[in-house]
C-alpha atoms as a PDB file:
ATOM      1  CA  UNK A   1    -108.775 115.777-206.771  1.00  0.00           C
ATOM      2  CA  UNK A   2    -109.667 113.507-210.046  1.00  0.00           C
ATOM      3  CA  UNK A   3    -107.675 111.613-212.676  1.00  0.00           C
ATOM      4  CA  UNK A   4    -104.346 113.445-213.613  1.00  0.00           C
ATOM      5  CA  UNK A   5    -104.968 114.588-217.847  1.00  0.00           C
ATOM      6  CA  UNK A   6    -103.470 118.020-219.343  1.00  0.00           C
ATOM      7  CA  UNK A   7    -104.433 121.238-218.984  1.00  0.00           C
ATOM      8  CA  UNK A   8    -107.445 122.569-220.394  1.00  0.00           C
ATOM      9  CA  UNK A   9    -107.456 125.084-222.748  1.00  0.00           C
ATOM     10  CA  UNK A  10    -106.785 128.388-220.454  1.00  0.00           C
ATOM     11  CA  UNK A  11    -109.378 131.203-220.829  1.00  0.00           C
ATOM     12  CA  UNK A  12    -107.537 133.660-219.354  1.00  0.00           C
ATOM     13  CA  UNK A  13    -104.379 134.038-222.072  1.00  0.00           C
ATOM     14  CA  UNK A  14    -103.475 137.699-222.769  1.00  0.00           C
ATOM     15  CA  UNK A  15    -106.084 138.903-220.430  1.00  0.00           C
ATOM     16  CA  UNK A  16    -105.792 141.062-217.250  1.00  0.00           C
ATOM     17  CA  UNK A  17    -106.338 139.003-213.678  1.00  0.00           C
ATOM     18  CA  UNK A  18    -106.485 140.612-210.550  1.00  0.00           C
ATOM     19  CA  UNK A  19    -103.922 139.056-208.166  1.00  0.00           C
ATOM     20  CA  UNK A  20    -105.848 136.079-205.832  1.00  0.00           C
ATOM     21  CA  UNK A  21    -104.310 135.412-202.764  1.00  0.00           C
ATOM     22  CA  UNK A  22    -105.197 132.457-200.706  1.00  0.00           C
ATOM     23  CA  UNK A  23    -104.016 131.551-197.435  1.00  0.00           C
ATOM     24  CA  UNK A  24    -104.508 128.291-194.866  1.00  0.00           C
ATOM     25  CA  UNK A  25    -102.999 126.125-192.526  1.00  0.00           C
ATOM     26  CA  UNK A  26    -100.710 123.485-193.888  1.00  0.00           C
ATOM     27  CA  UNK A  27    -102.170 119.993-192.692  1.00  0.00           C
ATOM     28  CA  UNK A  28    -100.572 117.508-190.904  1.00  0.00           C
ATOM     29  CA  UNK A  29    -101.968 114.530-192.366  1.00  0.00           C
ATOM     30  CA  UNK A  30     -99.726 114.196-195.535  1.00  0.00           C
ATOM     31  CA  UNK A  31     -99.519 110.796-197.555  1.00  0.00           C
ATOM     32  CA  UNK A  32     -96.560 108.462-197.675  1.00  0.00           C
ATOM     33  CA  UNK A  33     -96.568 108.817-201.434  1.00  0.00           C
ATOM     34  CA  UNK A  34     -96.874 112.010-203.247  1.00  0.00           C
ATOM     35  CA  UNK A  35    -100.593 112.403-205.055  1.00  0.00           C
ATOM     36  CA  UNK A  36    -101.015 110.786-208.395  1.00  0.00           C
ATOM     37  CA  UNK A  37    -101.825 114.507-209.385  1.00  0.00           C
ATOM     38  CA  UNK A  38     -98.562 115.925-208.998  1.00  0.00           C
ATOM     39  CA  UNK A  39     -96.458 116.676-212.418  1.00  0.00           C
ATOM     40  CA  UNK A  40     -93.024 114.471-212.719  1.00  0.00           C
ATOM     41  CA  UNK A  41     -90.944 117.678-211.550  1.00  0.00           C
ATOM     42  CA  UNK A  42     -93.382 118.266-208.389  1.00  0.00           C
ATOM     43  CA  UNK A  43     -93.039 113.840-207.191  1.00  0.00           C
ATOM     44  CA  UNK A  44     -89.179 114.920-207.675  1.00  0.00           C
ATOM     45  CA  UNK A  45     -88.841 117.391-205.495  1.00  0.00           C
ATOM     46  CA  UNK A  46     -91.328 116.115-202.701  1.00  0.00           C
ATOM     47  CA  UNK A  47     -88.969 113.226-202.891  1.00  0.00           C
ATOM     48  CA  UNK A  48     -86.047 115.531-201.696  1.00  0.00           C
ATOM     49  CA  UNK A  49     -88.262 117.234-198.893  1.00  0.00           C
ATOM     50  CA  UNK A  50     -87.761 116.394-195.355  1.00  0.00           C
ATOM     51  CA  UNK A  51     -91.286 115.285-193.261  1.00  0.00           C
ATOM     52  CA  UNK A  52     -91.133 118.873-191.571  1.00  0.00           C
ATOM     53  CA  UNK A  53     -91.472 120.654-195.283  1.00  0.00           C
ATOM     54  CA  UNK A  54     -93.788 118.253-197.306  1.00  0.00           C
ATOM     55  CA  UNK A  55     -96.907 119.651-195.721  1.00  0.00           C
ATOM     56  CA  UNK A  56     -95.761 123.077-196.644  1.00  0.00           C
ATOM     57  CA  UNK A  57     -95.299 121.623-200.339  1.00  0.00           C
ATOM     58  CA  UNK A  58     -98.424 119.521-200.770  1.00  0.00           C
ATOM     59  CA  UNK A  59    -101.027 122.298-198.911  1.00  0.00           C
ATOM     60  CA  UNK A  60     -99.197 125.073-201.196  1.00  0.00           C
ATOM     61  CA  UNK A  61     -99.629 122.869-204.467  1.00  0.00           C
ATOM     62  CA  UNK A  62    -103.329 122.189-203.386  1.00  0.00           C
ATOM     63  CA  UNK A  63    -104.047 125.852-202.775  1.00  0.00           C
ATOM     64  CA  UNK A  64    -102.215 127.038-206.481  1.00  0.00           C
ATOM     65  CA  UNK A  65    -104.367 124.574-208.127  1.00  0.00           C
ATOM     66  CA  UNK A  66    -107.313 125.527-206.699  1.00  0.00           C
ATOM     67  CA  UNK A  67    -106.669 129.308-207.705  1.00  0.00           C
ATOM     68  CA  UNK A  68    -105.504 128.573-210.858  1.00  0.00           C
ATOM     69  CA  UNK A  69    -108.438 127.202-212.191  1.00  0.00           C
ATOM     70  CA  UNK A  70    -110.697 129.486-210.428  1.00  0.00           C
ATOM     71  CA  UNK A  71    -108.612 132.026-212.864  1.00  0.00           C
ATOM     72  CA  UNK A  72    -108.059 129.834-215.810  1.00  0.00           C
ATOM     73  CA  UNK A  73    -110.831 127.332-216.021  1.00  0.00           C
ATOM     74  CA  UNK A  74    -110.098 123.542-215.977  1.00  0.00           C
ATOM     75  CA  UNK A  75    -110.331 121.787-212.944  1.00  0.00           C
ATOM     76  CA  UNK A  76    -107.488 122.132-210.247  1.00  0.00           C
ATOM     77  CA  UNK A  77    -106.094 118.739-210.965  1.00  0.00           C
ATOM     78  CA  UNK A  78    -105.661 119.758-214.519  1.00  0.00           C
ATOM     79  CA  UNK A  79    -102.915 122.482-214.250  1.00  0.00           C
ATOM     80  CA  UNK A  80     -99.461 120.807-214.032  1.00  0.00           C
ATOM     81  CA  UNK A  81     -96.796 122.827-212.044  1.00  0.00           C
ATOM     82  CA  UNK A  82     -92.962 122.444-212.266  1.00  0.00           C
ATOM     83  CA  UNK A  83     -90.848 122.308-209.132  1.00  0.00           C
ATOM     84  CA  UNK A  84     -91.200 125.920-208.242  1.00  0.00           C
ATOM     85  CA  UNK A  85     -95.006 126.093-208.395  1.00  0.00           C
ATOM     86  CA  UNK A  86     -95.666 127.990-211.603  1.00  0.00           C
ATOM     87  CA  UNK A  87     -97.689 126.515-214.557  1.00  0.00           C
ATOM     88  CA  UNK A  88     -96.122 124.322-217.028  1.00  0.00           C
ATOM     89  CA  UNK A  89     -98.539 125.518-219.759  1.00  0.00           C
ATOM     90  CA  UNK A  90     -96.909 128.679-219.937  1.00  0.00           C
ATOM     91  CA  UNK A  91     -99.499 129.860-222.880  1.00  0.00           C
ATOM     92  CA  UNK A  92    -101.816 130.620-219.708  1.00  0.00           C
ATOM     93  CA  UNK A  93    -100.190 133.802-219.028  1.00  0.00           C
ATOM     94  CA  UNK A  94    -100.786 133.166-215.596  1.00  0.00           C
ATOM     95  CA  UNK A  95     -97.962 133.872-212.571  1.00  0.00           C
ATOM     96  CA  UNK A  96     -97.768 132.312-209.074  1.00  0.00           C
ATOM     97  CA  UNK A  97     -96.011 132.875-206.029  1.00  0.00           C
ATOM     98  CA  UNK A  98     -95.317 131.139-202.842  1.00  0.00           C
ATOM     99  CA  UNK A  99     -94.775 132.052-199.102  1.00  0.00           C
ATOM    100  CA  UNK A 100     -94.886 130.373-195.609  1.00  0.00           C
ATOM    101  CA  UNK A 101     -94.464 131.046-192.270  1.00  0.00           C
ATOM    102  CA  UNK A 102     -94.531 128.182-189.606  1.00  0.00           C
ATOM    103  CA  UNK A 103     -97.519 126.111-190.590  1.00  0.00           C
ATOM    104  CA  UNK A 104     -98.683 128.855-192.719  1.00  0.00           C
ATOM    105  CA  UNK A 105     -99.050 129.090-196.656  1.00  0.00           C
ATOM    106  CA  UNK A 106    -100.256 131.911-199.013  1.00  0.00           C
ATOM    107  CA  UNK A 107    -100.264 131.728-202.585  1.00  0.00           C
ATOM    108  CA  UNK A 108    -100.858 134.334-205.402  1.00  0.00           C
ATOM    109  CA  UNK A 109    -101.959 133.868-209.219  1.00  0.00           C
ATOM    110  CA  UNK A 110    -101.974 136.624-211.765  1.00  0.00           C
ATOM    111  CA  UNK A 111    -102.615 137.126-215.332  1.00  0.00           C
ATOM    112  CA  UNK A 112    -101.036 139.760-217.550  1.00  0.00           C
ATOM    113  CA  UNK A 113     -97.817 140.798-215.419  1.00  0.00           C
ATOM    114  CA  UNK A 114     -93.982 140.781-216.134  1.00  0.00           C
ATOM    115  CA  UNK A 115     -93.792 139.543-212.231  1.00  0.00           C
ATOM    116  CA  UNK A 116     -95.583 138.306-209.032  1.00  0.00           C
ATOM    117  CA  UNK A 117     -94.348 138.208-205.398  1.00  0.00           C
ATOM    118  CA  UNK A 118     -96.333 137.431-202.356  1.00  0.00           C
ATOM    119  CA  UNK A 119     -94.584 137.259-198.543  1.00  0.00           C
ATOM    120  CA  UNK A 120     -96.446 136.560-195.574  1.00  0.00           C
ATOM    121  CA  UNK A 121     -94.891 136.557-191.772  1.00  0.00           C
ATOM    122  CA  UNK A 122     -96.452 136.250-188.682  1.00  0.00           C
ATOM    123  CA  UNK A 123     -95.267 139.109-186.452  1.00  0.00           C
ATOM    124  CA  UNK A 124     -93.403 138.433-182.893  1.00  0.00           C
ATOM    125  CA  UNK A 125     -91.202 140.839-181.118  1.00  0.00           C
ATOM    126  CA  UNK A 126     -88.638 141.886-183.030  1.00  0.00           C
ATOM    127  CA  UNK A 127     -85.107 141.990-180.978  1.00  0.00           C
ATOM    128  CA  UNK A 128     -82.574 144.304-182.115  1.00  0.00           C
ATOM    129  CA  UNK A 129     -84.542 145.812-185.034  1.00  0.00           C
ATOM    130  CA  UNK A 130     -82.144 148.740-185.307  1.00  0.00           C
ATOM    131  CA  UNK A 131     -79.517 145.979-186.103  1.00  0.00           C
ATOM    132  CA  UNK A 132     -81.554 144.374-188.842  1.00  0.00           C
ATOM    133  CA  UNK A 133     -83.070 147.820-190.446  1.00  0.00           C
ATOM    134  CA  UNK A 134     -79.144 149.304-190.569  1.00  0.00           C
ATOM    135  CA  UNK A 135     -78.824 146.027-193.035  1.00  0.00           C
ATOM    136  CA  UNK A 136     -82.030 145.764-194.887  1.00  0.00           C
ATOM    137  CA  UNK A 137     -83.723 149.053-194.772  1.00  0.00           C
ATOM    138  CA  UNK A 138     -82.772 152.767-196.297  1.00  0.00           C
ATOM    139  CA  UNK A 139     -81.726 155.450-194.023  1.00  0.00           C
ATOM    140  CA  UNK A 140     -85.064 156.888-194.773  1.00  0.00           C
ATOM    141  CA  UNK A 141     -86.842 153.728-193.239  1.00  0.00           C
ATOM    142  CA  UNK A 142     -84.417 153.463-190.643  1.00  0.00           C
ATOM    143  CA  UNK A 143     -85.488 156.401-189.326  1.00  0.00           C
ATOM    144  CA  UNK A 144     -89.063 156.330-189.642  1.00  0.00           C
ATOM    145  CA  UNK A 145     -88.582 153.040-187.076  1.00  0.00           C
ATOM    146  CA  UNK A 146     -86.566 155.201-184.841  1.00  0.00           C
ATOM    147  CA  UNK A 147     -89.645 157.574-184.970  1.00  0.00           C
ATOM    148  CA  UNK A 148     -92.355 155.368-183.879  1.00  0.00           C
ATOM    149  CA  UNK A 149     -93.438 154.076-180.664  1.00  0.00           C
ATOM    150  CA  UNK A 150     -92.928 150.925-179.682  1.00  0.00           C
ATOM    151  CA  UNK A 151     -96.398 149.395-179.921  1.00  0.00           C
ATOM    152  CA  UNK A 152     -96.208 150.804-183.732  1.00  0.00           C
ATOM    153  CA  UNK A 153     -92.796 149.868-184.590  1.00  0.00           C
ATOM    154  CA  UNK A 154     -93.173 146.201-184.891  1.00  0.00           C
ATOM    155  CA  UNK A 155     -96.362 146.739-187.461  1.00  0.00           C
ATOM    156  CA  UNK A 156     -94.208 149.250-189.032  1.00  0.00           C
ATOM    157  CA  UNK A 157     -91.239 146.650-189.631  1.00  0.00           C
ATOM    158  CA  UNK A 158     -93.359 143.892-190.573  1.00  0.00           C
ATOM    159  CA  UNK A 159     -94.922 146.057-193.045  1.00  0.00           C
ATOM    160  CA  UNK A 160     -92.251 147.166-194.707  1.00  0.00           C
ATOM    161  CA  UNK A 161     -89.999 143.706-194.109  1.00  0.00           C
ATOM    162  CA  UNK A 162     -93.252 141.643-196.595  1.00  0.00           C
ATOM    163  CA  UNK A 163     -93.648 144.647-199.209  1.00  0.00           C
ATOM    164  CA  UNK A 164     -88.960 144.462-199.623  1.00  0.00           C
ATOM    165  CA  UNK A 165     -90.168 140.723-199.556  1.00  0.00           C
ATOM    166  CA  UNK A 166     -92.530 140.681-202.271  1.00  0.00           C
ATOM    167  CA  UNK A 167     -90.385 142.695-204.244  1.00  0.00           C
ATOM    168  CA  UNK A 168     -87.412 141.021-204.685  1.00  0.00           C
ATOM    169  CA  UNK A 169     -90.086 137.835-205.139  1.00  0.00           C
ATOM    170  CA  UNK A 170     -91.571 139.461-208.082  1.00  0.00           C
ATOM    171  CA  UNK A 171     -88.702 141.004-209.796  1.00  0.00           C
ATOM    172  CA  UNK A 172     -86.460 137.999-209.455  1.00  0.00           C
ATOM    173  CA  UNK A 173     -83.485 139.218-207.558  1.00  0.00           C
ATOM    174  CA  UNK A 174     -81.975 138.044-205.017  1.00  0.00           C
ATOM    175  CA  UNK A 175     -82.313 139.160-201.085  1.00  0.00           C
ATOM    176  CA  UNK A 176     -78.921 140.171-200.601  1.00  0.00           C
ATOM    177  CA  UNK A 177     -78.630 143.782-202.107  1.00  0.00           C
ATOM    178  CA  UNK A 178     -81.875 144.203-203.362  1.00  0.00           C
ATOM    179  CA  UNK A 179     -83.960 144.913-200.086  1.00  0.00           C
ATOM    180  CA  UNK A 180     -83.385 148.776-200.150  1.00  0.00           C
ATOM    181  CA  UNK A 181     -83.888 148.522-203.894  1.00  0.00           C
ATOM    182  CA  UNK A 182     -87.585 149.437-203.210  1.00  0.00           C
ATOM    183  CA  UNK A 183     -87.941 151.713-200.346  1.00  0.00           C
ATOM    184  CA  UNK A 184     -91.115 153.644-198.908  1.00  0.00           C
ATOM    185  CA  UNK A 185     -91.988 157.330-196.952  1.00  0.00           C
ATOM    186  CA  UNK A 186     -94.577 158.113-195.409  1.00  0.00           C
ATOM    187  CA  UNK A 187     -95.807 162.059-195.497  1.00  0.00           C
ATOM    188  CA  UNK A 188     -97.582 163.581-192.577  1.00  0.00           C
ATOM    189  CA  UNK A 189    -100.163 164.490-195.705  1.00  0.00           C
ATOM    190  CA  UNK A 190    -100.031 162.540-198.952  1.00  0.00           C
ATOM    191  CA  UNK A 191     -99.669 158.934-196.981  1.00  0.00           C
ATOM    192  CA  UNK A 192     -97.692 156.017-197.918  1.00  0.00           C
ATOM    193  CA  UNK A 193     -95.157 156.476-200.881  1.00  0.00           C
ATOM    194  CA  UNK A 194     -93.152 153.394-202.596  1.00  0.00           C
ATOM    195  CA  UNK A 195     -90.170 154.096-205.426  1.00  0.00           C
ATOM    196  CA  UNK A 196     -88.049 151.482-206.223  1.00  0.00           C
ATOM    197  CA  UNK A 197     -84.636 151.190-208.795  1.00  0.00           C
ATOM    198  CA  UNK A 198     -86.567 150.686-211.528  1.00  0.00           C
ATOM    199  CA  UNK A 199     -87.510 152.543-215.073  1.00  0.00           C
ATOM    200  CA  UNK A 200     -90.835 150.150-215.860  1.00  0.00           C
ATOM    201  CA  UNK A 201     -94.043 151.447-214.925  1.00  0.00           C
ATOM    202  CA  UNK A 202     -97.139 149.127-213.654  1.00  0.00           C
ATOM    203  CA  UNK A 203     -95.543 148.471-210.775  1.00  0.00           C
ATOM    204  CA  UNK A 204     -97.917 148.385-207.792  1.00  0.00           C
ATOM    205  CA  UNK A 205     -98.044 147.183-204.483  1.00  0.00           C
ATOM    206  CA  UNK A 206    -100.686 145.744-201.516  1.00  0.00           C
ATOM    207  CA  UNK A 207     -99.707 145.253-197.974  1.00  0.00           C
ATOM    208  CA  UNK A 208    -102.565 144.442-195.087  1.00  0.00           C
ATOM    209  CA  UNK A 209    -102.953 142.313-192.334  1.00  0.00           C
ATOM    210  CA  UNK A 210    -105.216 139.038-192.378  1.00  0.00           C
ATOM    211  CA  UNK A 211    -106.125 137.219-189.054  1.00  0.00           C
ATOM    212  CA  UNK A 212    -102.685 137.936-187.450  1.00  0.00           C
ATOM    213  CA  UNK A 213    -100.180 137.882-190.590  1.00  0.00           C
ATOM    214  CA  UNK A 214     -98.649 140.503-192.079  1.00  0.00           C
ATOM    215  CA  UNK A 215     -98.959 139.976-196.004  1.00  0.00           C
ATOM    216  CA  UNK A 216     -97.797 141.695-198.845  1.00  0.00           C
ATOM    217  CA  UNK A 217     -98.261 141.434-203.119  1.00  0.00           C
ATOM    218  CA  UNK A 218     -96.297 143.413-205.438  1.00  0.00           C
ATOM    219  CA  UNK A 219     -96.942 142.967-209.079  1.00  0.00           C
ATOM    220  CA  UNK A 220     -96.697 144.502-212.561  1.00  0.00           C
ATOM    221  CA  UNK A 221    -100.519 145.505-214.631  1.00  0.00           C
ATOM    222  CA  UNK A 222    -101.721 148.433-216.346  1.00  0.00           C
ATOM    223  CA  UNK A 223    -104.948 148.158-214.050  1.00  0.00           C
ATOM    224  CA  UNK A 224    -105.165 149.221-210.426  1.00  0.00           C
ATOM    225  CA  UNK A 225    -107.107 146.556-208.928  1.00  0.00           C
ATOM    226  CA  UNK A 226    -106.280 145.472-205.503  1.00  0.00           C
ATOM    227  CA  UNK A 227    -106.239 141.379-204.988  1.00  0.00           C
ATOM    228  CA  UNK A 228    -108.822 139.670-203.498  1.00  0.00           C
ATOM    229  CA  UNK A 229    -107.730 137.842-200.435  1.00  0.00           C
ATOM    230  CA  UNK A 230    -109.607 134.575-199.281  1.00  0.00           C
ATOM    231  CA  UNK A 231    -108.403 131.831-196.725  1.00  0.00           C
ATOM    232  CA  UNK A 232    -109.588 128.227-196.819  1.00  0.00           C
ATOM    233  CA  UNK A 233    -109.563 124.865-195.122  1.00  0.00           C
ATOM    234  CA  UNK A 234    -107.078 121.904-196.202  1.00  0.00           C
ATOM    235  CA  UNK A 235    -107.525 118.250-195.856  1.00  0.00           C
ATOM    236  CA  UNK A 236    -104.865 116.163-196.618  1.00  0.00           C
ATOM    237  CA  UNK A 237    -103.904 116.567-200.394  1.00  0.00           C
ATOM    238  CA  UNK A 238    -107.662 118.448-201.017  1.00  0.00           C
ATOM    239  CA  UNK A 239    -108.843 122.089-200.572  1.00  0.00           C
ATOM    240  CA  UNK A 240    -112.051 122.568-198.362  1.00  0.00           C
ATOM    241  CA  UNK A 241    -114.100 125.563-197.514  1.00  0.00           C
ATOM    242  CA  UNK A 242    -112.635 129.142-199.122  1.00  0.00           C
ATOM    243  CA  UNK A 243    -113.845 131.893-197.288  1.00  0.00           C
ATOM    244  CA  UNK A 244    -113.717 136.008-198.468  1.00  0.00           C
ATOM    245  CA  UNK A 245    -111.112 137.897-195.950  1.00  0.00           C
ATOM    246  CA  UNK A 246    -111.426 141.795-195.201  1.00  0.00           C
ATOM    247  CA  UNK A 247    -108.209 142.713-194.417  1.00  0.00           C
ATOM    248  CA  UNK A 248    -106.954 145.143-191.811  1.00  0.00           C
ATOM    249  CA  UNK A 249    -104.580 147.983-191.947  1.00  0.00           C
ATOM    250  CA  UNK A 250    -104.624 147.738-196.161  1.00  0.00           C
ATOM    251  CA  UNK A 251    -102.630 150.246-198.453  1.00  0.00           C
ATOM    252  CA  UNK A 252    -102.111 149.817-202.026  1.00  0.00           C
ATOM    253  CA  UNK A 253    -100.143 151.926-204.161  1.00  0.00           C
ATOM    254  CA  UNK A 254     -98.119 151.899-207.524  1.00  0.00           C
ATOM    255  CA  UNK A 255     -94.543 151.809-207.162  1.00  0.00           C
ATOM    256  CA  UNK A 256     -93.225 154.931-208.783  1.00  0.00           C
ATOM    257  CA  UNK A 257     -89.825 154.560-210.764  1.00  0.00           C
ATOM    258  CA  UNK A 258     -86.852 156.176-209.035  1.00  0.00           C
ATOM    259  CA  UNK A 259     -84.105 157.411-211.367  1.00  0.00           C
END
């Protein structure tokens, strides 16, 4: 990335973006000092982050640059972030979200929505899943679990385990409580169906699977517009080749109020 200098002027204030969703492989060449580009709160917390998480911090920093000013014009080094990831020119109108798994990293941006929340797991045989789904899941989705086979099942969890995820991402509430606060059926005829506790409308949700990982994006727009998904290539503390993904398995659907 170049010299460090504010933002540009954003282009994108007030106006609807799609969500963009970017995924890649956290590198394991990091530098001993954080880049010159990172913003005072970002060189504070990579100063509190062990050696295991800093390539998780720098390649997710790298990747929310990159999509930010693919959205909001500038060029990545120019959009500062605070500690969390999210703009500090808030006048952008823009939203992020984080997620990793292992080495993994996704990252969202979105313009013109009261919220944002990406997860992303990579699935492995889930033991006891009637244990965790009598904690986390409604009766409803407890028993559509019970009801599938085995080879579905773990799909089937996954799914629904990044969509609760995303949720409670994008409405700010915590995970504790809040997981059965959005809950989904699925009709032998209509399909898929999400409600959630909830009186706002916009509310709308995309789960599919890239590669082998389960991802999920749940935001709030007036326009139905499902993200685009890319992955790309990191080097160190610089983003290389981005490349268009056609995910698998994809539903996306508004989540309908619930009163």
């Amino acid at each position: 990335m170049g010299s460090r200098c504010d933002p540009a002027e954003p282009r994108v204030s007030g106006l609807v973006v799609p969500p963009r969703v970017r995924l890649a492989v956290a590198g394991s060449d990091v530098p001993a000092q954080p880049p010159h580009w990172f913003s005072a709160p970002e060189t504070h917390r990579w100063a509190s982050l062990g050696a295991r998480r800093k390539p998780l911090f720098l390649g997710s920093r790298v990747l929310l640059r990159n999509l930010l000013a693919d959205a909001g014009g500038g060029s990545p080094e120019q959009w500062l972030l605070d500690g969390r990831g999210a703009p500090l020119d808030s006048a952008s109108g823009l939203k992020t979200s984080i997620s990793h798994h292992a080495a993994r990293v996704a990252v969202a941006v979105c313009g013109a929505t009261d919220g944002l929340g990406v997860d992303l797991e990579r699935p492995r045989d889930v033991v006891d899943s009637g244990r965790i789904a009598a904690r986390w899941f409604s009766a409803d989705e407890q028993a559509l679990l019970a009801q599938a086979e085995a080879k579905q099942m773990n799909a089937l969890f996954y799914r629904l385990w990044t969509l609760k995820e995303a949720w409670v991402k994008a409405t700010g509430r915590g995970l504790a409580g809040n997981f059965q606060a959005i809950q989904a059926e699925i009709d032998p005829v209509s399909g898929w169906r999400l409600t959630a506790d909830t009186a706002a409308t916009g509310w709308q949700a995309w789960s599919g699977k890239v590669e082998e990982d389960w991802l999920a994006v749940v935001w709030n727009s007036n326009k139905q517009t499902p993200p685009s998904i890319s992955t790309a290539t990191l080097f160190a503390d610089r983003c290389g080749e981005v490349r268009a993904e056609m995910p698998a398995a994809t539903i996306h659907l508004p989540v309908e109020p619930r009163l």
